[in-house]
Structures are given as C-alpha cells and as structure tokens.
N, C-alpha and C. Protein backbone atom coordinates (compact mmCIF):
# COMPACT_ATOMS: atom_id res chain seq x y z
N UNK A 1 78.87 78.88 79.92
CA UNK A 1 78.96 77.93 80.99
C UNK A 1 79.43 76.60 80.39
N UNK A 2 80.42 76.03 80.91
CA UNK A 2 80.71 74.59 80.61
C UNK A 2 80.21 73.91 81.21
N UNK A 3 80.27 72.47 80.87
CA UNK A 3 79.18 71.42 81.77
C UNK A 3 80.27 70.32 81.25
N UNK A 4 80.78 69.29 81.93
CA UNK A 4 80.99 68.00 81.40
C UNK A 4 79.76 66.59 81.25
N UNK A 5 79.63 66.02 80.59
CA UNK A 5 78.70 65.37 80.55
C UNK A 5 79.58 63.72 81.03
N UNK A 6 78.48 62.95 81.88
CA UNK A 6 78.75 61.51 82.10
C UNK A 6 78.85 60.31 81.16
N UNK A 7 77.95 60.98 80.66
CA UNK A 7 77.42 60.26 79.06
C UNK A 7 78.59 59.99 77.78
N UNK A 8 78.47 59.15 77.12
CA UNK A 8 79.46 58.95 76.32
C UNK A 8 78.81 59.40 74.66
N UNK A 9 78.83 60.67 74.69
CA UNK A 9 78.41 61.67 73.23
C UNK A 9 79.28 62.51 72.82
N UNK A 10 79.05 63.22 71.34
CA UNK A 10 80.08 64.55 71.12
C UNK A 10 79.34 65.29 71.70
N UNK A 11 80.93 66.31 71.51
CA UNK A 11 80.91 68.06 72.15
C UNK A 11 79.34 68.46 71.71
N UNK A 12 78.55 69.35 72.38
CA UNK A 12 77.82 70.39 71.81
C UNK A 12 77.65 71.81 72.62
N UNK A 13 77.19 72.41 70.95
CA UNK A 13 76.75 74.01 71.82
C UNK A 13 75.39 73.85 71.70
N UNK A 14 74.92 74.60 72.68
CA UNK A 14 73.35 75.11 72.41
C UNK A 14 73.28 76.76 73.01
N UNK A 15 72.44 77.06 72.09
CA UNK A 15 72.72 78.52 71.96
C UNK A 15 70.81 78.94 72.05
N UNK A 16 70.51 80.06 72.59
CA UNK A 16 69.21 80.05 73.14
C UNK A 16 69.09 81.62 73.11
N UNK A 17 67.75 82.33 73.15
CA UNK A 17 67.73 84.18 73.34
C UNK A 17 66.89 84.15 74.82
N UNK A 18 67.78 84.90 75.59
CA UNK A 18 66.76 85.39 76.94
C UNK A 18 66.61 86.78 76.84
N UNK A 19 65.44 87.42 76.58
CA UNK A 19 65.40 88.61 76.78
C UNK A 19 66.26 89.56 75.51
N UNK A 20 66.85 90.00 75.60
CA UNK A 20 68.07 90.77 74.70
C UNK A 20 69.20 90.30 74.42
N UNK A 21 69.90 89.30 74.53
CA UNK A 21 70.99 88.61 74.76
C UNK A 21 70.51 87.01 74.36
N UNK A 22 71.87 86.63 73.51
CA UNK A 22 71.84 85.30 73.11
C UNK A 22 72.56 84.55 74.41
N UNK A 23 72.28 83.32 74.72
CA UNK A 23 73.06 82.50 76.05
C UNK A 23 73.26 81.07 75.53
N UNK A 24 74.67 80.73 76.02
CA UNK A 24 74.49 79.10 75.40
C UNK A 24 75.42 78.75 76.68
N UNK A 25 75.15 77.25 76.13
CA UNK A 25 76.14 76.25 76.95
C UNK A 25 76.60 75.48 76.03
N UNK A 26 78.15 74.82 76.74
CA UNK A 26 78.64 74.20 75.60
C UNK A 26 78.63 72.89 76.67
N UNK A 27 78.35 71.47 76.25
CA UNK A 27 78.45 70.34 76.72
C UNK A 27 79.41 68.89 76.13
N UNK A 28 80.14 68.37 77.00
CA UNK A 28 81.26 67.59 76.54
C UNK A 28 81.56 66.40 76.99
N UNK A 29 81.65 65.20 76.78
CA UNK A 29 82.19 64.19 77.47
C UNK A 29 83.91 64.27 77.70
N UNK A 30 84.03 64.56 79.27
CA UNK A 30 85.46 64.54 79.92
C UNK A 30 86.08 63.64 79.56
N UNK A 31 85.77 62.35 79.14
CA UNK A 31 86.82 61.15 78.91
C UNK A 31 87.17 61.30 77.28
N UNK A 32 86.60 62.31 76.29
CA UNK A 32 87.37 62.06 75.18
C UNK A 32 87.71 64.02 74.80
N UNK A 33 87.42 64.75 75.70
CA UNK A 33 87.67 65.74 75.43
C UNK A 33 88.31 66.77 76.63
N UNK A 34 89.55 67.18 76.88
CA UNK A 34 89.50 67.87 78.08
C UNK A 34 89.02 69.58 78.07
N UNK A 35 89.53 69.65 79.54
CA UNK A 35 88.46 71.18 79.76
C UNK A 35 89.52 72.13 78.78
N UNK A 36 90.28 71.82 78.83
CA UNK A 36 91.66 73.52 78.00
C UNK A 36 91.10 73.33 76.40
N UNK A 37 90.80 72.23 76.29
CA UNK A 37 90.99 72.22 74.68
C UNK A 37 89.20 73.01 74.47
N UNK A 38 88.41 72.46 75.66
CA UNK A 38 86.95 73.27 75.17
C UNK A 38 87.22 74.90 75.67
N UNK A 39 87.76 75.30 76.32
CA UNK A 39 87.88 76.51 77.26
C UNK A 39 88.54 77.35 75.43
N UNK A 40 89.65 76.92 74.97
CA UNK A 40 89.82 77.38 73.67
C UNK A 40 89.28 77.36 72.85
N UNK A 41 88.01 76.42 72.34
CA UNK A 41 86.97 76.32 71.40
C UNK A 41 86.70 77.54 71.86
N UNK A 42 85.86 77.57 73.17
CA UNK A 42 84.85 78.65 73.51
C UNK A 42 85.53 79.94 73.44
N UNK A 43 86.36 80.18 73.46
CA UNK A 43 87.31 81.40 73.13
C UNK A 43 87.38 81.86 71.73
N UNK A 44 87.60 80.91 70.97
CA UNK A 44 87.80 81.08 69.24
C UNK A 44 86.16 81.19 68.72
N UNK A 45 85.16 80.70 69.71
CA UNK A 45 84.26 80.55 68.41
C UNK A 45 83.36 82.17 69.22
N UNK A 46 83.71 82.43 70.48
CA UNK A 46 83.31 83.89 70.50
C UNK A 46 83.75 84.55 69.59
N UNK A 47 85.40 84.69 69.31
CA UNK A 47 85.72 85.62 68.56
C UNK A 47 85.59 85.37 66.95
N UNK A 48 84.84 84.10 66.63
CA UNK A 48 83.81 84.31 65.16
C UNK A 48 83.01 84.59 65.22
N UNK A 49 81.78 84.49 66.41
CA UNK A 49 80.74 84.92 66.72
C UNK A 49 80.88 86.96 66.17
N UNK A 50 81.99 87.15 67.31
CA UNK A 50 81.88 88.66 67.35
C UNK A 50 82.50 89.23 65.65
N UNK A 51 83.43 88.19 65.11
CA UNK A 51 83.86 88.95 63.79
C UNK A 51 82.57 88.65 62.98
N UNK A 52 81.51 87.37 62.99
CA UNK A 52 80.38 87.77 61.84
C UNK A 52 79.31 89.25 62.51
N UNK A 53 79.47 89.33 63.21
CA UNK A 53 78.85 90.70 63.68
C UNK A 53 78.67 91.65 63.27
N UNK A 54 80.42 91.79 63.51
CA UNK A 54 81.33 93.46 62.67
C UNK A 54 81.12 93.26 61.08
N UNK A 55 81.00 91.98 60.54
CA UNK A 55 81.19 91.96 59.02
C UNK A 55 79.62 91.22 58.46
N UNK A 56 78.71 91.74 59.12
CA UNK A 56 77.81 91.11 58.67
C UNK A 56 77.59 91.01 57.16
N UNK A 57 77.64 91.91 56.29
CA UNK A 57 77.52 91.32 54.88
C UNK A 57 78.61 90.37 54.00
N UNK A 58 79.56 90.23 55.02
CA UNK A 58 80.50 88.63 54.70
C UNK A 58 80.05 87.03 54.85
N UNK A 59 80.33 86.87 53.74
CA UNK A 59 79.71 85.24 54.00
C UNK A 59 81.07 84.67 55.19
N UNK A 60 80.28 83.48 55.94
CA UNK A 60 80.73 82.86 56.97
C UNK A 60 82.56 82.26 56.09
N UNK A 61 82.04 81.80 55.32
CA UNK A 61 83.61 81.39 54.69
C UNK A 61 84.49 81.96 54.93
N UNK A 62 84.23 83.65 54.67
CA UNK A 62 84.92 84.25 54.06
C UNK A 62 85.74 85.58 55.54
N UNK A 63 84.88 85.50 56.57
CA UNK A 63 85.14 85.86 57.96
C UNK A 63 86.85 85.76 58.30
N UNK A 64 87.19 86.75 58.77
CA UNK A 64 88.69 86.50 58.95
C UNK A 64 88.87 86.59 60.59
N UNK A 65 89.36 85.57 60.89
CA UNK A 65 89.63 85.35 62.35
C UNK A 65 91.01 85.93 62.86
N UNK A 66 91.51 86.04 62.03
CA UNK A 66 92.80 86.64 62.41
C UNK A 66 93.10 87.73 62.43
N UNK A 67 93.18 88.87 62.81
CA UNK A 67 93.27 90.15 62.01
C UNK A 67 94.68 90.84 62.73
C-alpha cells in the first residue's frame, strides 16, 4: 500500500507479520518524491525481497537482481 505523507520527512518502509504473511507500507512525502519513482522502488525491492528468498545462503551483497 502506498500512502503519501503531508509531512515534510524521508521515504519509509515498514514492514510488519500478520498471521503467515509479512505486510508493509511504504510512506513518502509527495513534494520531494513522486508516485512512479516509489511505484518502481516498490517493484525492485519486491524483486530483492523474492531473490534473498530463492538464495537464502547468499549474503545480501552478493544477491543478483538481474538475472
């Protein structure tokens, strides 16, 4: 879920467990960040999320996002 914030702070994620499943929100101030550029964060950092998954005995460094 995105949220823009009114407030004048950086981007954040917060990331939380309900039940079986991890859930986050990512929160942003609209005046120094727009929605495409977070909509692509949140896109790229799923698909590190899901590659430390598959490669769990890889250190984070070392994770290849590209494949």
């Amino acid at each position: 879920m995105l949220k823009s914030l009114e407030v004048d702070n950086e981007p954040t994620i917060l990331l939380f467990d309900s039940d079986d499943e991890i859930r986050g929100e990512v929160n942003f101030p609209l005046d120094r960040v727009s929605i495409a550029s977070m909509e692509s964060f949140g896109r790229n950092f799923l698909l590190f999320i899901r590659a430390l998954l598959r490669q769990p005995q890889e250190r984070v460094k070392d994770i290849a996002l590209l494949q």
